[in-house]
N, C-alpha and C. Protein backbone atom coordinates (compact mmCIF):
# COMPACT_ATOMS: atom_id res chain seq x y z
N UNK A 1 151.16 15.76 -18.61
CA UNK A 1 152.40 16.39 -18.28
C UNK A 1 152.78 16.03 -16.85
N UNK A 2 154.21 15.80 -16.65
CA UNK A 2 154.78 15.31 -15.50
C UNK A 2 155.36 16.63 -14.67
N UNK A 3 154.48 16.77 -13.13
CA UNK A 3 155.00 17.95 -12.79
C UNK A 3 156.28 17.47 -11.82
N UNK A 4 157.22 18.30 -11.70
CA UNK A 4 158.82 17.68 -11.08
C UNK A 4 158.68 18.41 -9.29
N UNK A 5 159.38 17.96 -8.43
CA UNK A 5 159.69 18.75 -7.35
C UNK A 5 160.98 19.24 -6.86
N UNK A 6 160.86 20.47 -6.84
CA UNK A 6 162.16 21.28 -5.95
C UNK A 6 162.45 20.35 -5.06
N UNK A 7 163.93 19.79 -4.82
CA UNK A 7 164.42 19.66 -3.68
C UNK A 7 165.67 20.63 -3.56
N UNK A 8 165.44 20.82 -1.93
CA UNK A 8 166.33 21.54 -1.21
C UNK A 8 168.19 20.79 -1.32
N UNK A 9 168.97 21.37 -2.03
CA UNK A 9 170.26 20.76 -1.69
C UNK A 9 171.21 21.07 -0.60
N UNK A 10 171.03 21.92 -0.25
CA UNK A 10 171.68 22.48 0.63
C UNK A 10 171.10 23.57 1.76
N UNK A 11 171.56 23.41 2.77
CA UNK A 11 171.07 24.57 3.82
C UNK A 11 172.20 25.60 4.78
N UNK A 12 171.00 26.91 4.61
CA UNK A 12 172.46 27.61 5.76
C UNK A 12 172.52 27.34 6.68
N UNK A 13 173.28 27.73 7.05
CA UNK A 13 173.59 27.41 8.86
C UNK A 13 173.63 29.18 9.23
N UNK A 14 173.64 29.99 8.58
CA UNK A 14 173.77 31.38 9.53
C UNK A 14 172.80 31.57 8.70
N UNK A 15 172.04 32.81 10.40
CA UNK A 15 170.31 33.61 10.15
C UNK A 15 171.05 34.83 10.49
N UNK A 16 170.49 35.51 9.70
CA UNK A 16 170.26 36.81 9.40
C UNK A 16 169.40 37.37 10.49
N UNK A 17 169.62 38.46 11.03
CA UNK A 17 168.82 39.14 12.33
C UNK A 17 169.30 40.54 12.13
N UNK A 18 168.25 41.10 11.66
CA UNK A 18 167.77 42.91 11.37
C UNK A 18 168.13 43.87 12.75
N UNK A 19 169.01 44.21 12.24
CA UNK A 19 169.05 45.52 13.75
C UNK A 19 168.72 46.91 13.47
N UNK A 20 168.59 47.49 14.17
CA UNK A 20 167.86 48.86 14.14
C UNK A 20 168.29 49.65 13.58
N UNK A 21 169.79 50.03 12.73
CA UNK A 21 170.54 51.02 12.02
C UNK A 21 170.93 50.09 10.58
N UNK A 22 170.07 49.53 10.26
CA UNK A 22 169.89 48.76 8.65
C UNK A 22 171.57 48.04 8.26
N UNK A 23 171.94 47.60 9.36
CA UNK A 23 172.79 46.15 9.18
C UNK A 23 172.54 45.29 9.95
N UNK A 24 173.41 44.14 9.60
CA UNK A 24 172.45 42.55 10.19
C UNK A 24 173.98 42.09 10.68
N UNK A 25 173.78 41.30 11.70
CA UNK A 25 174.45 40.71 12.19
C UNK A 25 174.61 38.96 11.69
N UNK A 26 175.44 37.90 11.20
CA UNK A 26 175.21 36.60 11.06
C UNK A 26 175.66 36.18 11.99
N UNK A 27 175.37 35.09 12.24
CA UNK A 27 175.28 33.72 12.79
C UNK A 27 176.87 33.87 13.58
N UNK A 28 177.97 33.57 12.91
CA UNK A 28 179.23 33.81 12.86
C UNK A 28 179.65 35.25 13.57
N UNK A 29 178.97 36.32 13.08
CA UNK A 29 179.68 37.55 13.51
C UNK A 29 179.05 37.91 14.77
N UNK A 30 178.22 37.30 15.14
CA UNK A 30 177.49 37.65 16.36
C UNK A 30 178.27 37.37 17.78
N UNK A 31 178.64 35.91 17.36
CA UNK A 31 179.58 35.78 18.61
C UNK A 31 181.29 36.46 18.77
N UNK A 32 181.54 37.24 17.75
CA UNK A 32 182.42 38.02 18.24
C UNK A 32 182.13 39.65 17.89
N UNK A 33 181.09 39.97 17.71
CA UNK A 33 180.23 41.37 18.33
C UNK A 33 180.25 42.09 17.20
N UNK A 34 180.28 41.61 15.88
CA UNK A 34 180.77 42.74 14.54
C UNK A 34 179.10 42.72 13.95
N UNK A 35 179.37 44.11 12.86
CA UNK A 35 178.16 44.43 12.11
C UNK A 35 178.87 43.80 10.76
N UNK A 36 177.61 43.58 9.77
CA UNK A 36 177.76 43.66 8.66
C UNK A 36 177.27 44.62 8.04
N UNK A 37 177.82 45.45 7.27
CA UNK A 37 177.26 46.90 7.07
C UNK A 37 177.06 47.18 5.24
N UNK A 38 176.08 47.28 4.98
CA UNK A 38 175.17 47.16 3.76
C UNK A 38 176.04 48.79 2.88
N UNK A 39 176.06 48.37 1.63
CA UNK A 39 176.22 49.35 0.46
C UNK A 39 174.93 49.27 -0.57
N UNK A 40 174.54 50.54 -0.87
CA UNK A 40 173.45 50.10 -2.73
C UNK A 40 174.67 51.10 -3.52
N UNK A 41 174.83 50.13 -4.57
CA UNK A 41 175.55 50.04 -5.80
C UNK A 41 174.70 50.88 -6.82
N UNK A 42 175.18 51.53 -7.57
CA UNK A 42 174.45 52.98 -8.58
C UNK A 42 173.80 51.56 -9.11
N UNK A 43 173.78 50.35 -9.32
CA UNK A 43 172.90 49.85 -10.28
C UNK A 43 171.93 49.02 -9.59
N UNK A 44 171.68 49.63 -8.26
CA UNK A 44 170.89 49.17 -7.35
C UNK A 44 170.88 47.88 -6.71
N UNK A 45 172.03 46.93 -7.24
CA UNK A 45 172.23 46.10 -5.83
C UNK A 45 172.73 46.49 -4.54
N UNK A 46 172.20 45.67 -3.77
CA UNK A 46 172.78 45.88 -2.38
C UNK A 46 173.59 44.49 -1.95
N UNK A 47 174.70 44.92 -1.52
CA UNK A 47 176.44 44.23 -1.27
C UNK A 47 176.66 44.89 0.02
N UNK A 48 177.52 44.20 0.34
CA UNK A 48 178.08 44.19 1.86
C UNK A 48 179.68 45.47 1.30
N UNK A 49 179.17 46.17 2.70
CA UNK A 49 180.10 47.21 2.37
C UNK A 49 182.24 46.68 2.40
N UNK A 50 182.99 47.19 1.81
CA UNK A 50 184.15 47.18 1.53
C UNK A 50 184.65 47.65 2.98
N UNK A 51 185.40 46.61 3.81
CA UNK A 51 186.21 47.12 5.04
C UNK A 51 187.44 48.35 4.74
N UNK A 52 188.04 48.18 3.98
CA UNK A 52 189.22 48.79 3.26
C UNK A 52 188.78 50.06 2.20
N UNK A 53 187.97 50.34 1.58
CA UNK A 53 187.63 51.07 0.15
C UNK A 53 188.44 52.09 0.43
N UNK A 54 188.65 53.26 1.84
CA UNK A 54 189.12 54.38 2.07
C UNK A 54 191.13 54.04 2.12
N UNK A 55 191.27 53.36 2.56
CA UNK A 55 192.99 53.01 2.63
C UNK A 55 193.43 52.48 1.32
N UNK A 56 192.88 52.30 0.71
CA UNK A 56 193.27 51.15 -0.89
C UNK A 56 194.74 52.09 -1.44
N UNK A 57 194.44 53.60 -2.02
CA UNK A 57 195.19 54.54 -2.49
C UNK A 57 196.60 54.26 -1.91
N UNK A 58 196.47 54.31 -0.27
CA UNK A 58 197.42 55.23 0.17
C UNK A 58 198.20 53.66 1.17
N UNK A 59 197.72 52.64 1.07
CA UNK A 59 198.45 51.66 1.83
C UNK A 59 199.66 50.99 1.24
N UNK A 60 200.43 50.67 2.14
CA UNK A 60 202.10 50.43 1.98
C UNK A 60 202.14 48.51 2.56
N UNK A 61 202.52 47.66 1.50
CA UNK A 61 203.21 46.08 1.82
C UNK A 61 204.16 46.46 2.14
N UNK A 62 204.29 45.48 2.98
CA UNK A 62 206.20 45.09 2.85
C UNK A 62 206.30 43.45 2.39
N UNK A 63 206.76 43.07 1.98
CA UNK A 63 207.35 41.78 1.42
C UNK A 63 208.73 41.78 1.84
N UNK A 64 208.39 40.18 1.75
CA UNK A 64 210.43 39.25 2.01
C UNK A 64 210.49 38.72 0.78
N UNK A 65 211.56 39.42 0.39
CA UNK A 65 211.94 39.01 -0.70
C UNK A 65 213.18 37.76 -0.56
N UNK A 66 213.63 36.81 -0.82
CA UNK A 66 214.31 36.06 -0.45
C UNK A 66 215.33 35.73 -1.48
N UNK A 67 216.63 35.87 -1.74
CA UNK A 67 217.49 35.00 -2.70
C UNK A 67 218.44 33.57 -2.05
N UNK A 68 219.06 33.45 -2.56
CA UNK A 68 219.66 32.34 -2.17
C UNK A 68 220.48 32.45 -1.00
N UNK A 69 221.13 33.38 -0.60
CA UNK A 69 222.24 33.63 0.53
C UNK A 69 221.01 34.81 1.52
N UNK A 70 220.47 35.92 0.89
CA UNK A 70 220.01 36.89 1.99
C UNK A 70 217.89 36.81 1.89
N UNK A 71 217.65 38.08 2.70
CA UNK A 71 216.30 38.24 2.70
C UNK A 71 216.22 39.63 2.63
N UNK A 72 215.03 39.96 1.98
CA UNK A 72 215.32 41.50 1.50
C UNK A 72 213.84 41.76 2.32
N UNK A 73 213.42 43.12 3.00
CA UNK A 73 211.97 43.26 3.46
C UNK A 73 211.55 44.50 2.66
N UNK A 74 210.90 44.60 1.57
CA UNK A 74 210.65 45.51 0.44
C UNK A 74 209.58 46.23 0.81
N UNK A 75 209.49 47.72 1.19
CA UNK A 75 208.02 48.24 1.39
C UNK A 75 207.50 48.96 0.05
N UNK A 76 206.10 48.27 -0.38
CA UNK A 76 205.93 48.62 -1.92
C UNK A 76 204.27 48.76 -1.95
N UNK A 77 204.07 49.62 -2.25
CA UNK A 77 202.39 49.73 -2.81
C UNK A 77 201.57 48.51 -3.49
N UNK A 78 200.51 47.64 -2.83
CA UNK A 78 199.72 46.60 -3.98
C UNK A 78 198.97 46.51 -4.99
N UNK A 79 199.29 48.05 -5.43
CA UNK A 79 198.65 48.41 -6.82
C UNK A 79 200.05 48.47 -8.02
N UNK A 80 201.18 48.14 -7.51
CA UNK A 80 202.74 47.86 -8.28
C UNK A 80 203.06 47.17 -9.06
N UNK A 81 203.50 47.06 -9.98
CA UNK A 81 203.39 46.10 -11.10
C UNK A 81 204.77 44.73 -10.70
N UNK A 82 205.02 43.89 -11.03
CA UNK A 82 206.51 42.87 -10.68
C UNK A 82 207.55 43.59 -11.35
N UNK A 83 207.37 44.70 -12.49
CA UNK A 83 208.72 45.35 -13.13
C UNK A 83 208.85 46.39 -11.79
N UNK A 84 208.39 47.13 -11.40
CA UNK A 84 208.08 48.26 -10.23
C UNK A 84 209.06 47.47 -9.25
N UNK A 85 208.82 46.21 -9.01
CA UNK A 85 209.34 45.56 -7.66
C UNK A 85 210.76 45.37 -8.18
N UNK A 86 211.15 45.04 -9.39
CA UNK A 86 211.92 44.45 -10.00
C UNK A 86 213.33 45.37 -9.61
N UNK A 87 212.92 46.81 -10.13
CA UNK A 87 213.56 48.23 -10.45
C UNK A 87 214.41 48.34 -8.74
N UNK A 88 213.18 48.07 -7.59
CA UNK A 88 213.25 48.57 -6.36
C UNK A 88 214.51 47.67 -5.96
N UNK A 89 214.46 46.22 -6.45
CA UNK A 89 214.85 44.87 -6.07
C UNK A 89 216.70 45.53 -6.79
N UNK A 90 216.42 45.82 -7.91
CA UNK A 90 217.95 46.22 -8.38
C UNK A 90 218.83 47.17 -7.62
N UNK A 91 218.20 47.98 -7.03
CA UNK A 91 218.99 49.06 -6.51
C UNK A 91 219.79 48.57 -4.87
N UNK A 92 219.00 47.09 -4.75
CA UNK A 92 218.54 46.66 -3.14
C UNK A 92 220.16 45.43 -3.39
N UNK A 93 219.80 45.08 -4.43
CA UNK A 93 220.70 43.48 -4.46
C UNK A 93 221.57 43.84 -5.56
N UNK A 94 221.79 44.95 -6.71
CA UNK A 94 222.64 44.96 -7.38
C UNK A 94 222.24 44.17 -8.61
N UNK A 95 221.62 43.16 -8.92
CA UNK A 95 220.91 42.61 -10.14
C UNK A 95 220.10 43.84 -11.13
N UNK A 96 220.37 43.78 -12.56
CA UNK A 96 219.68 44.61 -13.23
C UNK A 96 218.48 43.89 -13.37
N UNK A 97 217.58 44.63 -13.51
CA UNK A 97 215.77 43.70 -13.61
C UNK A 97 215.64 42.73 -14.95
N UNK A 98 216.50 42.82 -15.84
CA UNK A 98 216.27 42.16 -16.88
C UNK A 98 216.65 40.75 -16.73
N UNK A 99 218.25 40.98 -15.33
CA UNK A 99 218.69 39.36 -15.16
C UNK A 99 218.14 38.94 -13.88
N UNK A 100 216.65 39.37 -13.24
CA UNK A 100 215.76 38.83 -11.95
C UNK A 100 215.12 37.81 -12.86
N UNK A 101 214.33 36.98 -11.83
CA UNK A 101 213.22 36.39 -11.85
C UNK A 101 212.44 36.61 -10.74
N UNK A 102 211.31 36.50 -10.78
CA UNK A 102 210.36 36.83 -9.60
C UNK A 102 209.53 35.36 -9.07
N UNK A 103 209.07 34.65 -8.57
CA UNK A 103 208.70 33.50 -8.22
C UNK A 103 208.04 33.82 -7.07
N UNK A 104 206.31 33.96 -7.57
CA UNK A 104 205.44 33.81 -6.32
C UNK A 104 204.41 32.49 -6.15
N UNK A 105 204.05 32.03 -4.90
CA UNK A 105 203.06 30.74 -4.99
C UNK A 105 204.24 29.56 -6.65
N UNK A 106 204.80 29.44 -6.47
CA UNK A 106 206.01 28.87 -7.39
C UNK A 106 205.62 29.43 -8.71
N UNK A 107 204.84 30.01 -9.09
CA UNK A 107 205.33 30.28 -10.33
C UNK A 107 206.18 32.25 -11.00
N UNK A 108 206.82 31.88 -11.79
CA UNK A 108 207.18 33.04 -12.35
C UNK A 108 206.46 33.89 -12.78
N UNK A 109 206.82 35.54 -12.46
CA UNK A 109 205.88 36.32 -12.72
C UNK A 109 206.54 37.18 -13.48
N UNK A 110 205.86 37.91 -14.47
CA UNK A 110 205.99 38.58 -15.72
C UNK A 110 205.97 40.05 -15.30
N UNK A 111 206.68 41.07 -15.45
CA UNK A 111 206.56 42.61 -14.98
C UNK A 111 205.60 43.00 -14.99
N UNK A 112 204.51 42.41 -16.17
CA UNK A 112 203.27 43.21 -16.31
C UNK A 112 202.30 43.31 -15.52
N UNK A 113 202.55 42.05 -14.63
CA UNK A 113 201.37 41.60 -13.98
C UNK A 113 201.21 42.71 -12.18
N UNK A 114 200.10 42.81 -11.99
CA UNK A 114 200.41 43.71 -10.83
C UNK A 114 200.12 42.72 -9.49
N UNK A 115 200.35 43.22 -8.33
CA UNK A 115 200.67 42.81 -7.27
C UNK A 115 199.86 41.86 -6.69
N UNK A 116 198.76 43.44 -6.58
CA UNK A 116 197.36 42.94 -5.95
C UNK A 116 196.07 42.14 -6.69
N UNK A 117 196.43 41.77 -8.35
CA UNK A 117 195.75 41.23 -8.93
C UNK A 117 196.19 39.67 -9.14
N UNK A 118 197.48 39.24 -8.70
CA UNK A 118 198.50 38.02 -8.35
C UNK A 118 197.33 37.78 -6.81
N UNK A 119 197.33 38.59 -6.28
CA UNK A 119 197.20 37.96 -4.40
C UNK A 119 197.86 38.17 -3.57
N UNK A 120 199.11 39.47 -4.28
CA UNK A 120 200.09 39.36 -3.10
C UNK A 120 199.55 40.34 -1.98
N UNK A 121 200.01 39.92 -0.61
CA UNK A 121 199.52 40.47 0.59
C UNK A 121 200.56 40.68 1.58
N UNK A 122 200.47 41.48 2.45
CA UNK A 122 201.19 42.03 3.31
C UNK A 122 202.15 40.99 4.00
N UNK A 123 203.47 40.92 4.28
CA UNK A 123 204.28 40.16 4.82
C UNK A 123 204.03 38.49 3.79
N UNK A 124 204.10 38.63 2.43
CA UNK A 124 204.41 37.49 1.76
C UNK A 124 205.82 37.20 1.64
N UNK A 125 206.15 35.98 0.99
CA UNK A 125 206.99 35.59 0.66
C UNK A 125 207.37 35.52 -1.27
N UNK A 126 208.26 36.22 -1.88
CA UNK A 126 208.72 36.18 -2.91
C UNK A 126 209.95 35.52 -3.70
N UNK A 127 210.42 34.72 -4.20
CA UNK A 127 211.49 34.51 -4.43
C UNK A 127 212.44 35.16 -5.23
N UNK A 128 213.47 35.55 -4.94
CA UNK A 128 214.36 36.05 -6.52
C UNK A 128 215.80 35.26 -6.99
N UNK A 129 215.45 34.90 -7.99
CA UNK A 129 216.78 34.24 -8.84
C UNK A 129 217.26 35.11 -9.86
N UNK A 130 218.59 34.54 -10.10
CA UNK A 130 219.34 35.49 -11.33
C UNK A 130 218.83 34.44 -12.34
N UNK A 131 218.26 34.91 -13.64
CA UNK A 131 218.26 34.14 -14.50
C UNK A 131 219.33 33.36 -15.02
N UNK A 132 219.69 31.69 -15.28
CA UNK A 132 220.32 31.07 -15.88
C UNK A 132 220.88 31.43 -16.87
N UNK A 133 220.08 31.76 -18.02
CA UNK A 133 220.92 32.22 -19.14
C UNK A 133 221.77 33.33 -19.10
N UNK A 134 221.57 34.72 -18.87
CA UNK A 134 222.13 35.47 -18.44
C UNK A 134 223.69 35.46 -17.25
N UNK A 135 223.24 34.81 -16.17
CA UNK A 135 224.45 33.69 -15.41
C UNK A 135 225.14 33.40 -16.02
N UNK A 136 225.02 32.46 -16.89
CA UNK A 136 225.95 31.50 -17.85
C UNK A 136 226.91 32.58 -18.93
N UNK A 137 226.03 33.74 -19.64
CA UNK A 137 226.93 34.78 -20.65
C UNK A 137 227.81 35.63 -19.04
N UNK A 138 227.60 35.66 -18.74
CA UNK A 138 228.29 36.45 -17.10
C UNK A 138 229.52 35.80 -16.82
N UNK A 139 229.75 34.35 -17.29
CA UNK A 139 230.83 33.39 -16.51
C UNK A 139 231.34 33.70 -17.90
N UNK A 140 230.93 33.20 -18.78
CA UNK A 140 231.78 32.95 -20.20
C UNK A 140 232.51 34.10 -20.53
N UNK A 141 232.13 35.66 -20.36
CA UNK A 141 232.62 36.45 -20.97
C UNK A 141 233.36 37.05 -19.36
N UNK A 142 233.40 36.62 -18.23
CA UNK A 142 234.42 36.67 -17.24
C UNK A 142 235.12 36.07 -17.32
N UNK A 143 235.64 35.02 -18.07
CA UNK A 143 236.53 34.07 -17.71
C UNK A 143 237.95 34.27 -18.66
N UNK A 144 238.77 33.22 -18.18
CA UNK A 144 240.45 34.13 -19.00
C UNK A 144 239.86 33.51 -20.70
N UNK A 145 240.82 34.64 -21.53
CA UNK A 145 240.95 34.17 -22.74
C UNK A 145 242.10 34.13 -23.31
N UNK A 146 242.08 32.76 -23.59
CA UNK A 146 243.89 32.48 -24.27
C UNK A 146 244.07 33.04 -26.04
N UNK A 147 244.98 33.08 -25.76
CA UNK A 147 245.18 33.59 -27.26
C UNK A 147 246.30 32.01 -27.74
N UNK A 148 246.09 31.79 -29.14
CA UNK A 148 246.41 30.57 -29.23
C UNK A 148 247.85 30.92 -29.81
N UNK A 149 247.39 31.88 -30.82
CA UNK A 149 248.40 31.92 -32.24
C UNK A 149 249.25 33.68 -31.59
N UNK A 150 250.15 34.04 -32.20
CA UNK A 150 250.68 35.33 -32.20
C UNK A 150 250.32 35.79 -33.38
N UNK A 151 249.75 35.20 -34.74
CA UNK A 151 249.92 35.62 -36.03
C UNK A 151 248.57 35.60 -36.36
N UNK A 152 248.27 36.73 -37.23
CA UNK A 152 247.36 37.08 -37.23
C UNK A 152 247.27 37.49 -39.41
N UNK A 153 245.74 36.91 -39.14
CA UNK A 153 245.59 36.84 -40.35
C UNK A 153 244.60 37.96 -40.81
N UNK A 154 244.54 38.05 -42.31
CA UNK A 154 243.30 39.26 -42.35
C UNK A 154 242.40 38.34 -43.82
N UNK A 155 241.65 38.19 -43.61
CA UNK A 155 240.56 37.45 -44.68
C UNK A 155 239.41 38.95 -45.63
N UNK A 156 239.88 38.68 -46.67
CA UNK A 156 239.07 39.63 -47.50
C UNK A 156 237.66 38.63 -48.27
N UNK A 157 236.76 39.42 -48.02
CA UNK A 157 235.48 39.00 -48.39
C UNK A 157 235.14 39.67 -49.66
């Protein structure tokens, strides 16, 4: 039998150094003076504690919302869904939410989807368009209508 050897592929570059109130400082955080501060998880791992866990509930985005002529600065919770923004966006620009589009990182986003599970973050950028199709029934049924004939017929079925 052929025995094989471990090789090393890779190495860290940050050491770990134990301080006296059971967090460690790395490599990186040392030179600008921060702790890393340890959590145990009910299923007994231990993870680096959550900077944020206590503000999550109660914190407020603002977003730029942008259309073609203006910029809108929307203050909205990142637990909000894109219909939530949508609703806020109608009352702001006059568009009903059904004729928005939403466009984040370029692609279109669906009402369902929520904020903070997209990536959106404080002072992003959003786009909003009026949907095309909708546009287009908007012009057609604004526009004049001629009447051709004066006489008028009645067709029995």
């Amino acid at each position: 039998m052929m025995k094989l050897r471990c090789k090393k592929l890779f190495r860290s570059n940050s050491k770990v150094v134990a301080s006296s109130n059971a967090t460690a400082v790395t490599g990186s955080d040392a030179k600008l003076g921060g702790e890393i501060k340890w959590e145990l998880r009910p299923g007994g791992m231990l993870v680096q504690k959550r900077e944020c866990a206590e503000n999550d509930g109660d914190s407020i985005i603002t977003l730029r919302v942008s259309t073609v002529t203006q910029c809108h600065h929307i203050s909205i919770q990142p637990t909000s869904s894109f219909g939530e923004l949508k609703m806020i966006l109608a009352m702001v620009t006059g568009l009903e939410p059904k004729e928005q589009r939403l466009l984040y990182k370029g692609k279109e986003r669906e009402d369902c989807e929520y904020l903070h599970m997209v990536g959106v973050k404080d002072k992003d950028k959003v786009l909003l368009f009026e949907d095309p199709a909708i546009k287009e029934r908007k012009q057609a049924t604004s526009g004049h209508v001629q009447v051709i004939g004066s006489t008028y017929h009645t067709i029995c079925v």
